[in-house]
N, C-alpha and C. Protein backbone atom coordinates (compact mmCIF):
# COMPACT_ATOMS: atom_id res chain seq x y z
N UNK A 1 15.90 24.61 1.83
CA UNK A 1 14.77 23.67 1.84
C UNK A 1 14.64 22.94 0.51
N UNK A 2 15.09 23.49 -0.31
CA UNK A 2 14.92 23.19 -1.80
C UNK A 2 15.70 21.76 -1.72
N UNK A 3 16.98 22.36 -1.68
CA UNK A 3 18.07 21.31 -1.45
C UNK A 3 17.80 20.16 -0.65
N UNK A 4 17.66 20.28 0.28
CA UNK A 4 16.61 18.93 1.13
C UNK A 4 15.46 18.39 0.13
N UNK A 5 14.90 18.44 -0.14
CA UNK A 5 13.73 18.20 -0.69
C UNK A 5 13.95 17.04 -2.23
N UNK A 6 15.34 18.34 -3.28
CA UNK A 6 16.03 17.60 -4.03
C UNK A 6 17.27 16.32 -3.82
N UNK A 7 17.39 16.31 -2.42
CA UNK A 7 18.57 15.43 -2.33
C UNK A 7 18.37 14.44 -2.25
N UNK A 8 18.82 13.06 -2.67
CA UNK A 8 19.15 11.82 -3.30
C UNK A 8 18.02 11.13 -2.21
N UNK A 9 17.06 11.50 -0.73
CA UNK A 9 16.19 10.90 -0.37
C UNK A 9 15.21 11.73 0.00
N UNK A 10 15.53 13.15 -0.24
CA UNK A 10 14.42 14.00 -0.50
C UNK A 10 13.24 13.96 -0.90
N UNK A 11 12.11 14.39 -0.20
CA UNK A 11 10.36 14.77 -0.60
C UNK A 11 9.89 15.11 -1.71
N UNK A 12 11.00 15.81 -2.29
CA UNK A 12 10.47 16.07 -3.81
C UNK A 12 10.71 15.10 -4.48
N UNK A 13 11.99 14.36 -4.61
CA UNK A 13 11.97 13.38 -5.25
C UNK A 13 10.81 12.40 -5.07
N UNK A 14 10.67 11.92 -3.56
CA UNK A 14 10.08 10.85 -3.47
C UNK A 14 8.68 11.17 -4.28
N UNK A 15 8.08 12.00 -4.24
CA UNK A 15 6.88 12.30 -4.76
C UNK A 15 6.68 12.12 -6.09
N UNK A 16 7.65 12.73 -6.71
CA UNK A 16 7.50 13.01 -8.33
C UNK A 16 8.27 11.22 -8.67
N UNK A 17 8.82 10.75 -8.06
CA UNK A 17 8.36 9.10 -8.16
C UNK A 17 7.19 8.21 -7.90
N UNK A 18 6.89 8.39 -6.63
CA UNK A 18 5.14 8.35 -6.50
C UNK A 18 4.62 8.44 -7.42
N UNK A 19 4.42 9.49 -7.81
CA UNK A 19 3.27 10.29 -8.73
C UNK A 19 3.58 9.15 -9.39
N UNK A 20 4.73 9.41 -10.52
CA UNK A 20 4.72 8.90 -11.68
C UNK A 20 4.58 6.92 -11.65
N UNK A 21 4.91 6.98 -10.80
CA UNK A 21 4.77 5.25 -10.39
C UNK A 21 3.36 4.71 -10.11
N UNK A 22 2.63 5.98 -9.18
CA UNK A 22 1.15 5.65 -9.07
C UNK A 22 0.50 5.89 -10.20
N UNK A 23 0.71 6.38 -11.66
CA UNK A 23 0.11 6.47 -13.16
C UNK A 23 -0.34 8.20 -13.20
N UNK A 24 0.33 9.02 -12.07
CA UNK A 24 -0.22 10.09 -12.42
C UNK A 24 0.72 10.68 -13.71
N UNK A 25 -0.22 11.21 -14.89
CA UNK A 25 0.21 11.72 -16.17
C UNK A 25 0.64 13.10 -16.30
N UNK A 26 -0.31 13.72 -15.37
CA UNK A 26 0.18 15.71 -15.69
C UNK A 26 0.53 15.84 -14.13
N UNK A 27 1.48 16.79 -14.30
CA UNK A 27 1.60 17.37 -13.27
C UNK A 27 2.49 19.00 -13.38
N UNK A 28 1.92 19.29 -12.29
CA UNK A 28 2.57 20.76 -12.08
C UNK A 28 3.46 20.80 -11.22
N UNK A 29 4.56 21.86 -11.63
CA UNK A 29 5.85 22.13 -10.13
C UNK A 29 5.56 23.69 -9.72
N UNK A 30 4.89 24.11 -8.62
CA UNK A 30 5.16 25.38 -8.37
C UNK A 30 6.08 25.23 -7.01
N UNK A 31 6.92 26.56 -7.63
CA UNK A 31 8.06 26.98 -6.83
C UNK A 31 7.82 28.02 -5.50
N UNK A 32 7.66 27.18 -4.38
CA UNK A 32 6.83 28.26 -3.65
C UNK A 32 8.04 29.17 -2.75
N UNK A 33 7.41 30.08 -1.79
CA UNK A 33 8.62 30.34 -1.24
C UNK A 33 9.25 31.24 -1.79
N UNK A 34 8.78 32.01 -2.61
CA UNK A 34 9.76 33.18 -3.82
C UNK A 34 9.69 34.30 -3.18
N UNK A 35 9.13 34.35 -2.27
CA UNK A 35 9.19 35.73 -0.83
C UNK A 35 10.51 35.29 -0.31
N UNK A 36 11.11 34.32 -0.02
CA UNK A 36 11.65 34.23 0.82
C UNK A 36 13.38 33.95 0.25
N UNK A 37 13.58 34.12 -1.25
CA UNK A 37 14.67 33.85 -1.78
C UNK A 37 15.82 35.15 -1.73
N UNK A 38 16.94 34.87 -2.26
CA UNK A 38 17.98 36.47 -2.14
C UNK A 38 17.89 36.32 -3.28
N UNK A 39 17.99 37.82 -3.81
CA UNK A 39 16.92 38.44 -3.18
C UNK A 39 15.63 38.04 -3.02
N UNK A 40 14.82 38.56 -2.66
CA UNK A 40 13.16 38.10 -3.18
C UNK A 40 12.71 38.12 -4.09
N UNK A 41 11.78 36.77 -4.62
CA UNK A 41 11.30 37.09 -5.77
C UNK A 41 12.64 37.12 -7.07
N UNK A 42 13.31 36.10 -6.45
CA UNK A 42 14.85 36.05 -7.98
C UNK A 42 14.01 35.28 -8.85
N UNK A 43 14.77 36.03 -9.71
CA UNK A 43 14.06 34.86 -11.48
C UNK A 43 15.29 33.74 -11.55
N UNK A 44 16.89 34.46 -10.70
CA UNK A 44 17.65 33.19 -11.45
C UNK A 44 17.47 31.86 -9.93
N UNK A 45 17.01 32.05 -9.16
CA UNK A 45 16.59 31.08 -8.05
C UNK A 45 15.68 30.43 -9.05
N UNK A 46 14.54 30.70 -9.40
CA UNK A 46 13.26 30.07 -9.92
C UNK A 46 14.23 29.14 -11.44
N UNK A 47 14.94 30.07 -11.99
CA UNK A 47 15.38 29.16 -13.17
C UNK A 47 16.09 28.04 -13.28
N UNK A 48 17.20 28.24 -11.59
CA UNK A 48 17.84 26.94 -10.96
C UNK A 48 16.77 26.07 -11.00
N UNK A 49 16.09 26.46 -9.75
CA UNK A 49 15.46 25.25 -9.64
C UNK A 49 14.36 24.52 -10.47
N UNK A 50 13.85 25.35 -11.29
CA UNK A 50 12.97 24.62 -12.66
C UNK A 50 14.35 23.84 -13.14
N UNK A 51 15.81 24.34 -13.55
CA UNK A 51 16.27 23.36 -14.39
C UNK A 51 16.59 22.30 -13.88
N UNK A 52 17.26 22.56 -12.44
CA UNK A 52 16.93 21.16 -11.61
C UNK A 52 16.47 19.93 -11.63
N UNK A 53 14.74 20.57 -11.26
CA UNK A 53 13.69 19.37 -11.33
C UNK A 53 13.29 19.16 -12.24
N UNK A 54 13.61 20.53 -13.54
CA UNK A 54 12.94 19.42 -14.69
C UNK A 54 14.60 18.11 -15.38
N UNK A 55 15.16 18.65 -14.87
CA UNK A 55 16.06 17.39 -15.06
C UNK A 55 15.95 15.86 -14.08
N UNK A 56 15.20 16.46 -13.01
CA UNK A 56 15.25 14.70 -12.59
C UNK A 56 13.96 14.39 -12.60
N UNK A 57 13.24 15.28 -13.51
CA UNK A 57 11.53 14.43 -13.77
C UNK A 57 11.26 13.83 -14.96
N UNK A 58 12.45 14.17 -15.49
CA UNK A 58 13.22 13.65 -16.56
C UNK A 58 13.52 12.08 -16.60
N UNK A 59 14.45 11.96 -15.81
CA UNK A 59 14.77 10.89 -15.47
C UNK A 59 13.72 9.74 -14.88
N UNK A 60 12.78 10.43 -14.04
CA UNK A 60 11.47 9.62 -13.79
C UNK A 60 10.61 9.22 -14.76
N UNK A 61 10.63 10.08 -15.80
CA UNK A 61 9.94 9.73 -17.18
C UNK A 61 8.85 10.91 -17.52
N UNK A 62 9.13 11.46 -16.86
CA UNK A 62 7.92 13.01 -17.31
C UNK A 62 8.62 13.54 -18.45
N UNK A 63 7.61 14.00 -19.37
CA UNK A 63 8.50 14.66 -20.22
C UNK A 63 8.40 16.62 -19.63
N UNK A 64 9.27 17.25 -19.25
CA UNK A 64 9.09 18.68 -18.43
C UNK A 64 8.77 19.14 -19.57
N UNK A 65 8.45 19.50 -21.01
CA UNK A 65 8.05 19.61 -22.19
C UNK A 65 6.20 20.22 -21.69
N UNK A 66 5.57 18.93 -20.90
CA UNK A 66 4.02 18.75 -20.79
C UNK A 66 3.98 19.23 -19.01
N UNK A 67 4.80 19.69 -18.27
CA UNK A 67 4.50 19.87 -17.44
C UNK A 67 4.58 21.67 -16.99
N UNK A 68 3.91 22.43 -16.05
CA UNK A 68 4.21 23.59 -15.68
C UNK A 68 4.80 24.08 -14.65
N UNK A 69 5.41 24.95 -14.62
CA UNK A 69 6.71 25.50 -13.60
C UNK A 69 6.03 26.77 -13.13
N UNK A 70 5.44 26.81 -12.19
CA UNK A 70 5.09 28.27 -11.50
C UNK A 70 5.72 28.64 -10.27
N UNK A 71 6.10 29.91 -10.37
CA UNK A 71 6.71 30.38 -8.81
C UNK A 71 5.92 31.09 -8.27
N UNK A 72 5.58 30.63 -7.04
CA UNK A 72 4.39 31.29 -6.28
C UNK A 72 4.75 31.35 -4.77
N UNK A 73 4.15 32.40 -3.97
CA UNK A 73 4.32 32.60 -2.77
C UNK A 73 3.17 32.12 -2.05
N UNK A 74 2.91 30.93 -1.54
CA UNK A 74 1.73 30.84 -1.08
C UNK A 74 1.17 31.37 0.22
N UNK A 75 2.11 32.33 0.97
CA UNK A 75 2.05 32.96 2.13
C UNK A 75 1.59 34.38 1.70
N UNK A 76 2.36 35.12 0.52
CA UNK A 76 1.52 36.83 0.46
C UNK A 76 0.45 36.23 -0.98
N UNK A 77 0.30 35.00 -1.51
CA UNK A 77 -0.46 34.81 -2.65
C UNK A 77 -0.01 35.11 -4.09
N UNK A 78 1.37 35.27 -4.14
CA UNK A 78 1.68 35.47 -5.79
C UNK A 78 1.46 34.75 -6.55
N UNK A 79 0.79 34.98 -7.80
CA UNK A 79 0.93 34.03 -8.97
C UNK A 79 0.25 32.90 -8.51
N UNK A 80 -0.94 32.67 -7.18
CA UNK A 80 -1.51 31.68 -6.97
C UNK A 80 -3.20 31.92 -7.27
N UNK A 81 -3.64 33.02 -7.23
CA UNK A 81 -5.51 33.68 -8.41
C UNK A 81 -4.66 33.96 -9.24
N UNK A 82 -4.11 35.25 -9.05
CA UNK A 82 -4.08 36.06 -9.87
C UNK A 82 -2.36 36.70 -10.02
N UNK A 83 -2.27 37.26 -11.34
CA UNK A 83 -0.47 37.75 -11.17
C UNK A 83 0.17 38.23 -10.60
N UNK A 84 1.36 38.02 -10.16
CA UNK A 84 2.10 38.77 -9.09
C UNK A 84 2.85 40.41 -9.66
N UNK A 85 2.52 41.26 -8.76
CA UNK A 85 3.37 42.35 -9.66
C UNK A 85 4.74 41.81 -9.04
N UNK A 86 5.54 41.37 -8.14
CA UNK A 86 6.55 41.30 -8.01
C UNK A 86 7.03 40.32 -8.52
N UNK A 87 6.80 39.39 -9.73
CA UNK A 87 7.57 39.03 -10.42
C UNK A 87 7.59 39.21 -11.77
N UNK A 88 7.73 40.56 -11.89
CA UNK A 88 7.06 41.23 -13.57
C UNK A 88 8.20 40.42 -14.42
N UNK A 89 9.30 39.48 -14.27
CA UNK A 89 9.79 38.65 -15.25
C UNK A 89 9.69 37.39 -15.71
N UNK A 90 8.31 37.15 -14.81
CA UNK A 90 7.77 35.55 -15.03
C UNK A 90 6.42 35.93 -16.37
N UNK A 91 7.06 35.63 -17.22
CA UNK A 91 6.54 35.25 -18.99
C UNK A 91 5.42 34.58 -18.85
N UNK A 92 4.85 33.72 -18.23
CA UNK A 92 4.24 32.75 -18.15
C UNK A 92 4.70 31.61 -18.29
N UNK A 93 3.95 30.21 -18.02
CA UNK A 93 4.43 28.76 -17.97
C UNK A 93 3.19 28.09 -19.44
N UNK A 94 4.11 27.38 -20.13
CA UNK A 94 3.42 26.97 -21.21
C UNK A 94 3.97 25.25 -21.11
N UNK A 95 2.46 24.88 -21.75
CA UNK A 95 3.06 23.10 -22.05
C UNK A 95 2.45 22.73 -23.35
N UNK A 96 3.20 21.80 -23.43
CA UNK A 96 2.64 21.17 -25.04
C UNK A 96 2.06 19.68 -24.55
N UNK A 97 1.21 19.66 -25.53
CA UNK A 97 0.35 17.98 -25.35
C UNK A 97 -0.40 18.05 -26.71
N UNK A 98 -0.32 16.48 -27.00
CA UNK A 98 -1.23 16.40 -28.45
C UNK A 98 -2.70 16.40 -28.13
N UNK A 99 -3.06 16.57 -27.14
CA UNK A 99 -4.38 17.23 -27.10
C UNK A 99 -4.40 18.91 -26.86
N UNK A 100 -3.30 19.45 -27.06
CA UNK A 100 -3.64 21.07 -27.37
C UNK A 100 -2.51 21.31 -26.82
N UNK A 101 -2.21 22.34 -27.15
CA UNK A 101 -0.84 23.21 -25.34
C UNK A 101 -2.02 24.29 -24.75
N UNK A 102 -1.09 24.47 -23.74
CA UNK A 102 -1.71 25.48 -23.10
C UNK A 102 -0.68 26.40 -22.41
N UNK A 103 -0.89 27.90 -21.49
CA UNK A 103 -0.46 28.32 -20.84
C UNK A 103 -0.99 29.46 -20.40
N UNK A 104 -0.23 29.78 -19.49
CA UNK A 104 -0.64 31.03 -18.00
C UNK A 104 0.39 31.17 -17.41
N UNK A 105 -0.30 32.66 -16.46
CA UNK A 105 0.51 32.43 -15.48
C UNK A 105 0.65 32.12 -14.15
N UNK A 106 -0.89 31.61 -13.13
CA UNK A 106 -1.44 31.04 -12.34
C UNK A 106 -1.00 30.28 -11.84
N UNK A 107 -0.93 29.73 -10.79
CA UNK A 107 -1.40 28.03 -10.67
C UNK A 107 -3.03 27.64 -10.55
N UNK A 108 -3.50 28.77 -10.53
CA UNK A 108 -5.39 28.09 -10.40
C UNK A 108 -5.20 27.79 -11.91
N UNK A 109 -4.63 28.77 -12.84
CA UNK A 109 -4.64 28.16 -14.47
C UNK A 109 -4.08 27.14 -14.69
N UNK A 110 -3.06 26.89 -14.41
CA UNK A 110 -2.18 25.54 -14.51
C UNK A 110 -2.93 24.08 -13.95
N UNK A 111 -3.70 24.42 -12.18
CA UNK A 111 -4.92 23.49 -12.19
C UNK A 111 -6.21 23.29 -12.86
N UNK A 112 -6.22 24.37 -13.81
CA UNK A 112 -7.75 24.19 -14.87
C UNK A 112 -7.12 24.08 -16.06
N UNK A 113 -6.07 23.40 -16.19
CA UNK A 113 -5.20 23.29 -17.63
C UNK A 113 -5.56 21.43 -17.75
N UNK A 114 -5.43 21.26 -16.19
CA UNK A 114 -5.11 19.41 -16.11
C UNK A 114 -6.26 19.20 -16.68
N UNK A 115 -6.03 18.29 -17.95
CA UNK A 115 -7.63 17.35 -18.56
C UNK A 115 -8.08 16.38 -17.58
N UNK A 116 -9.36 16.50 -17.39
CA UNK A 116 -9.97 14.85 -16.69
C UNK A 116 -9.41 13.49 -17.20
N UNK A 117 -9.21 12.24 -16.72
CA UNK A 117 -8.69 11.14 -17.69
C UNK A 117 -10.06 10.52 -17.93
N UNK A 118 -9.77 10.15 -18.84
CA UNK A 118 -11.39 9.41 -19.37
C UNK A 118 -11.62 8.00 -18.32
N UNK A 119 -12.96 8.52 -18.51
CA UNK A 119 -13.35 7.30 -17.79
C UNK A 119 -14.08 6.12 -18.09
N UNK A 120 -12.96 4.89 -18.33
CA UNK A 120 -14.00 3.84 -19.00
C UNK A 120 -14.75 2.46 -18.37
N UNK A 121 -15.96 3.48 -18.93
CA UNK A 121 -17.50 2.95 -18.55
C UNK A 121 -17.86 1.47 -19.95
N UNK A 122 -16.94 1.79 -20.34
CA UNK A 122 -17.35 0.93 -21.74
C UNK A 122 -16.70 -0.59 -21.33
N UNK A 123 -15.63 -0.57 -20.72
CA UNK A 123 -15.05 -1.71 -20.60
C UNK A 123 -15.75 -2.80 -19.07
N UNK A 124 -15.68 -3.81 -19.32
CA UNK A 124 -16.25 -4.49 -17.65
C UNK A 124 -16.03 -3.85 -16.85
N UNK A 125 -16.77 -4.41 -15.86
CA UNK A 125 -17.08 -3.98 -14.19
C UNK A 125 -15.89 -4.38 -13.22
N UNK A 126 -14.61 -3.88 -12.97
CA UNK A 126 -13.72 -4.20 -11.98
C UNK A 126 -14.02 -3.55 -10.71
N UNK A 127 -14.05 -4.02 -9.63
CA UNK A 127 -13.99 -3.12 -8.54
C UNK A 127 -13.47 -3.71 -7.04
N UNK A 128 -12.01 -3.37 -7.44
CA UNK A 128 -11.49 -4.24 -5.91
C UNK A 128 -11.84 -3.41 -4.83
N UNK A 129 -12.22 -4.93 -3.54
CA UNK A 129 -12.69 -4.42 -2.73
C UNK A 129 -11.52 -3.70 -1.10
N UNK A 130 -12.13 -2.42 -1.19
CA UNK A 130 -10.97 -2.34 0.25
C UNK A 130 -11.54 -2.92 1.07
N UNK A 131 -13.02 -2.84 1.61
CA UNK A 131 -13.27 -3.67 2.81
C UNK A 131 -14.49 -4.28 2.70
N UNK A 132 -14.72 -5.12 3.68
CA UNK A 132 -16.28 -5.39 3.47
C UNK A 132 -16.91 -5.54 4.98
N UNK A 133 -18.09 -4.93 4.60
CA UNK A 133 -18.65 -4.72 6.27
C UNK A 133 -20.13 -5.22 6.62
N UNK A 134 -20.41 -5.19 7.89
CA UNK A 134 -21.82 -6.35 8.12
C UNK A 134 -22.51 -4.99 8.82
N UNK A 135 -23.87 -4.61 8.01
CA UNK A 135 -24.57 -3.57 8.53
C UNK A 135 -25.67 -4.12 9.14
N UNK A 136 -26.28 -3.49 10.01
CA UNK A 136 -27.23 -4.21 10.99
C UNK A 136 -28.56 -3.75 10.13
N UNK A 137 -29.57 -4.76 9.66
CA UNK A 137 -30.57 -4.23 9.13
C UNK A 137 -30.84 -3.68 7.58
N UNK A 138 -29.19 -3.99 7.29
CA UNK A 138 -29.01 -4.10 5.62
C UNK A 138 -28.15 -5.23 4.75
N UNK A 139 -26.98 -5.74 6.01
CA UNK A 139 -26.14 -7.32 5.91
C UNK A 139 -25.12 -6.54 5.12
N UNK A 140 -24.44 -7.52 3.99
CA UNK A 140 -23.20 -7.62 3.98
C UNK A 140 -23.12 -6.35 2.65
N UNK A 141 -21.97 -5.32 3.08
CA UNK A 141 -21.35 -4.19 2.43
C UNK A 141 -20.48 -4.26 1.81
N UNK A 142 -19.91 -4.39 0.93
CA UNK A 142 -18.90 -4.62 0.08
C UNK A 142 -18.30 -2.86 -0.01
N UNK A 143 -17.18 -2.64 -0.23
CA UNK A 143 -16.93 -0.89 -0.44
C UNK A 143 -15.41 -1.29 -1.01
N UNK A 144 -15.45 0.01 -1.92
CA UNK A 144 -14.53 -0.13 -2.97
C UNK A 144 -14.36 1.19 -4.29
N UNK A 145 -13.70 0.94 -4.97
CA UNK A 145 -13.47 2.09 -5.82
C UNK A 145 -14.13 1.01 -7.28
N UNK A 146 -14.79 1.87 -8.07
CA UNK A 146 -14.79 1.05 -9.56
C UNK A 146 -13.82 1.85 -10.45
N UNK A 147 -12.82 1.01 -11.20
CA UNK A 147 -11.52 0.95 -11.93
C UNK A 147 -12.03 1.23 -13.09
N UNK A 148 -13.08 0.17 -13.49
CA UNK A 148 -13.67 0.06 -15.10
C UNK A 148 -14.83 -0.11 -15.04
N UNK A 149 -15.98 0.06 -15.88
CA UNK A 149 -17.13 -0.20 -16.53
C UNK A 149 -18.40 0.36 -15.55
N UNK A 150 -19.38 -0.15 -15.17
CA UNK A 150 -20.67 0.62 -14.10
C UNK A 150 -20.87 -0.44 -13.29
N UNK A 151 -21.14 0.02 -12.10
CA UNK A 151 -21.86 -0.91 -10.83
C UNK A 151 -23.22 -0.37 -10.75
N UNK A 152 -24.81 -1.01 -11.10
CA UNK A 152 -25.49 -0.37 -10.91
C UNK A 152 -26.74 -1.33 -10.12
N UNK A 153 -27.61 -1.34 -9.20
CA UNK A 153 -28.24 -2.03 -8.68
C UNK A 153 -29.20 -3.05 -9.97
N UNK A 154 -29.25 -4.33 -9.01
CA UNK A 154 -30.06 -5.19 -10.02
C UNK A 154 -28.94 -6.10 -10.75
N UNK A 155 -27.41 -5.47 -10.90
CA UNK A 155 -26.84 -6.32 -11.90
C UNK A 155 -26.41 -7.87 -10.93
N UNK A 156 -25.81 -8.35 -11.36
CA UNK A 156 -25.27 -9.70 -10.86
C UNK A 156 -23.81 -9.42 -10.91
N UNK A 157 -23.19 -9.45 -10.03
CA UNK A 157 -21.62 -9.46 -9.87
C UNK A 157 -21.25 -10.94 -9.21
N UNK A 158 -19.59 -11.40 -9.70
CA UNK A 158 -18.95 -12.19 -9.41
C UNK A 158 -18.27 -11.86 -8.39
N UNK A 159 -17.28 -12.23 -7.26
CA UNK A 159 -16.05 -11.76 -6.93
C UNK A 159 -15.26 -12.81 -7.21
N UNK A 160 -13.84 -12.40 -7.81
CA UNK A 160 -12.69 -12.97 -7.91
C UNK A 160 -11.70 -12.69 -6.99
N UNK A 161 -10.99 -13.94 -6.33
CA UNK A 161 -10.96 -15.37 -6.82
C UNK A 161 -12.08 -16.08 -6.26
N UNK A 162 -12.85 -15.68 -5.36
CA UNK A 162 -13.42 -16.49 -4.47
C UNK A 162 -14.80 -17.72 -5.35
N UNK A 163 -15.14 -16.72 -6.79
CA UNK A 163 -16.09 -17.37 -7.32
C UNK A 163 -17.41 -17.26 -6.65
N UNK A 164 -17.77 -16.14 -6.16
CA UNK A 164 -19.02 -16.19 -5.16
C UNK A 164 -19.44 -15.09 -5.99
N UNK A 165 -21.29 -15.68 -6.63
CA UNK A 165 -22.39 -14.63 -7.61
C UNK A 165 -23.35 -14.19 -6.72
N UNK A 166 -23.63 -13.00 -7.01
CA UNK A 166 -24.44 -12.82 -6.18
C UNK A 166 -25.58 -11.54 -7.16
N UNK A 167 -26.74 -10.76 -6.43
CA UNK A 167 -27.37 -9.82 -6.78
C UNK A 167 -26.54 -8.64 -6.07
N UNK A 168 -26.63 -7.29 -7.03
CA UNK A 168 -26.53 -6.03 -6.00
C UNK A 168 -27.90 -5.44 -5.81
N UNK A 169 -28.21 -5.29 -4.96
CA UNK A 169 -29.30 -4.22 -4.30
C UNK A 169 -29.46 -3.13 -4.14
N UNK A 170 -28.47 -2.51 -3.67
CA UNK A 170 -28.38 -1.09 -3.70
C UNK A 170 -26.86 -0.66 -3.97
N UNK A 171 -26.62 0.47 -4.49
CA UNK A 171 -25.49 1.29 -4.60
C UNK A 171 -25.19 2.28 -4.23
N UNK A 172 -24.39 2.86 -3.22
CA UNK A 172 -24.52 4.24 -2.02
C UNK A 172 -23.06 4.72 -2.23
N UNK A 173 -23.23 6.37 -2.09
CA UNK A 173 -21.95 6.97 -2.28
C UNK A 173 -22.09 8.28 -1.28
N UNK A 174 -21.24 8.58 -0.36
CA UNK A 174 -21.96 9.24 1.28
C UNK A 174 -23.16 8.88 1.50
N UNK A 175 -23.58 7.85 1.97
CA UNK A 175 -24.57 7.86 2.23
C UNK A 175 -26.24 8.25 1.44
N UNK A 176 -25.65 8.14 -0.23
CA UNK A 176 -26.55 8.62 -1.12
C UNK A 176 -26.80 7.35 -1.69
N UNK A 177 -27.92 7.02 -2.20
CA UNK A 177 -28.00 6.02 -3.12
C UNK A 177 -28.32 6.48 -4.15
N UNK A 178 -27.40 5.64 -5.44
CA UNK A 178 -26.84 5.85 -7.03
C UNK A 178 -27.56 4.96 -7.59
N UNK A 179 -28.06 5.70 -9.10
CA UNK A 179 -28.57 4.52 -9.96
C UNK A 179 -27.34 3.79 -10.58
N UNK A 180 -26.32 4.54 -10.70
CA UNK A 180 -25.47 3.56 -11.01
C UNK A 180 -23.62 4.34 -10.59
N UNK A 181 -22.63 3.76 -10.44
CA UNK A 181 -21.40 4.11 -9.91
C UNK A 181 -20.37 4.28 -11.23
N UNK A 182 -19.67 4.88 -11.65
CA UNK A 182 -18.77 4.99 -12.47
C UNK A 182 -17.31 4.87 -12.32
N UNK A 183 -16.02 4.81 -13.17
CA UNK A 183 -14.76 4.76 -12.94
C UNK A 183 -14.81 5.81 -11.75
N UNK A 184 -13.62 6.08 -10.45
CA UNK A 184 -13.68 6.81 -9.92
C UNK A 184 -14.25 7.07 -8.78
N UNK A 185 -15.45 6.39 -8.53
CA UNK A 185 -16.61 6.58 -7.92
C UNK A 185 -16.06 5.53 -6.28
N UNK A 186 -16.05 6.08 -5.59
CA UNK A 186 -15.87 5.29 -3.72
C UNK A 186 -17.31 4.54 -3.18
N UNK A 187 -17.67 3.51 -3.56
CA UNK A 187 -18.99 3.25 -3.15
C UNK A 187 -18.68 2.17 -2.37
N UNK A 188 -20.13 1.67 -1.29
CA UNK A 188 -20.51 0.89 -1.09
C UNK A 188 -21.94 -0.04 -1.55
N UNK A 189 -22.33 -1.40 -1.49
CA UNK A 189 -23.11 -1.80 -1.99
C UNK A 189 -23.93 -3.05 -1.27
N UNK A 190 -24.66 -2.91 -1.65
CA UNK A 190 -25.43 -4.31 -0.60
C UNK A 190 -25.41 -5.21 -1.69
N UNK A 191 -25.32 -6.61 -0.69
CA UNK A 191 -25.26 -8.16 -2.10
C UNK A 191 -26.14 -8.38 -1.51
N UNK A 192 -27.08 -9.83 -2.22
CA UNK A 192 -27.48 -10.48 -1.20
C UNK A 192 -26.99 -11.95 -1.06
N UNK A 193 -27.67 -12.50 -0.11
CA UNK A 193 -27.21 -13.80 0.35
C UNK A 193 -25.14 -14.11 0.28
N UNK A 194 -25.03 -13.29 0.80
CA UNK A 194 -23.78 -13.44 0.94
C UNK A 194 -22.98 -12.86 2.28
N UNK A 195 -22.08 -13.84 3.26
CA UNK A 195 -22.03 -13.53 4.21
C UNK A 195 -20.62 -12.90 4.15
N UNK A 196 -20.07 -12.17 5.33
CA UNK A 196 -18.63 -11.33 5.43
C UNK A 196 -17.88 -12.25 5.23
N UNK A 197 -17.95 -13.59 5.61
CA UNK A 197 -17.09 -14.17 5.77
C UNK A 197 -16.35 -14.67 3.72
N UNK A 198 -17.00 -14.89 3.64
CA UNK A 198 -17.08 -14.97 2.13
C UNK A 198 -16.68 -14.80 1.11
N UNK A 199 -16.60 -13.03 1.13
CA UNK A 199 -15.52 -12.06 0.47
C UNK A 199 -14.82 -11.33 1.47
N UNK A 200 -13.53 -10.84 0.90
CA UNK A 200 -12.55 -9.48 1.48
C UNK A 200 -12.02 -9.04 1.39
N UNK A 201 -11.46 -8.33 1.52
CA UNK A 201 -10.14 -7.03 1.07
C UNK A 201 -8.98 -7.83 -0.12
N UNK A 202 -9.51 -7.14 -1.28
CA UNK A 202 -8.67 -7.77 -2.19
C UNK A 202 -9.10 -8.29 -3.30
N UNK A 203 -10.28 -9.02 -2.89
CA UNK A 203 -11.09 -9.67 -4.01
C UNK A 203 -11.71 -8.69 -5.12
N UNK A 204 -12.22 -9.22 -6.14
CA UNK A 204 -12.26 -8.07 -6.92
C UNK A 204 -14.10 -8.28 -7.80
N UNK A 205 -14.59 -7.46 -7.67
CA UNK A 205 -16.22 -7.39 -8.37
C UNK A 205 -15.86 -7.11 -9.82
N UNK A 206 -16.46 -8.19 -10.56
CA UNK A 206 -16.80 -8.11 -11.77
C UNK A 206 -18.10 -8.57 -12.09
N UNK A 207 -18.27 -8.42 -13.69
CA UNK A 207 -19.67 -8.39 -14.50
C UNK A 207 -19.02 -9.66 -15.44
């Protein structure tokens, strides 16, 4: 399965291109499946294939330096809370980053290792829109992710290219209404005087 996965149109590859193409910065490789290797639970299976992939995440541009290598069974749970006694030769997984190193031997540790990316609230208001929708009794919905800066009711947004200003009214996230939306944040928003036709998928809310 490994081998599939690594081969020249393989899942693993495609991913750890993804990733790195979609701007993801950290990432983890756990090696799952270590129940199921000859023998079980091999350290030199796990060391293949860490040298493997850290050689073609390499090539994608990760440095394997900042990333972690865990072998875990996610079927009996090794090394996925808590340590496995059956792999009493896994040392732990360590990474370096100029914001600190770290290491364990987990993958819940390795997922509470990843830093948040900052989120900037400081810079303008971008927020392209995925869709925009006509609510009965509230009108036109704009919904979207904000990239940069705050969406917060009351402000005045543009959309680009269309050049259409408008007021926001409200700001809702499940069905909650927000005093204000941050990087990150999936919202929808009421404008006013502005019809569907107007704006759409693509256009982009700024301040």
């Amino acid at each position: 399965e490994f081998e599939a996965g690594i081969s020249k149109n393989g899942q693993t590859r495609e991913h750890a291109l993804l990733a790195f193409t979609l701007g993801v910065k950290q990432l983890i490789v756990g090696v799952n499946k270590m129940d199921s290797t000859e023998p079980p639970y091999s350290q030199a299976r796990f060391e293949e294939i860490t040298k493997e992939v850290s050689a073609y995440i390499k090539k994608i541009g990760y440095n394997p330096a900042t990333v972690a290598f865990v072998p875990i069974s996610g079927w009996h749970g090794d090394n996925m809370l808590e340590p496995s006694s059956n792999m009493g030769w896994f040392k732990g997984w360590k990474i370096e980053r100029k914001e600190g190193n770290a290491s364990g031997t987990t993958l819940l540790e390795a997922l509470d290792a990843i830093l948040p990316p900052s989120r900037p609230t400081d810079k303008p208001l971008r927020l392209p829109l995925q869709d925009v929708y006509k609510i009965g009794g509230i009108g036109t919905v704009p919904v979207g992710r904000v990239e940069t800066g705050v969406l917060k009711p009351g402000m005045v947004v543009t959309f680009a290219p269309v050049n259409v200003t408008t007021e926001v009214k409200s700001v809702e996230m499940h069905h909650e209404s927000l005093p204000e939306a941050t990087p990150g944040d999936n919202v929808g928003f009421n404008v006013k005087n502005v019809s569907v036709k107007d704006i759409r998928r693509g256009n982009v809310a700024g301040d």
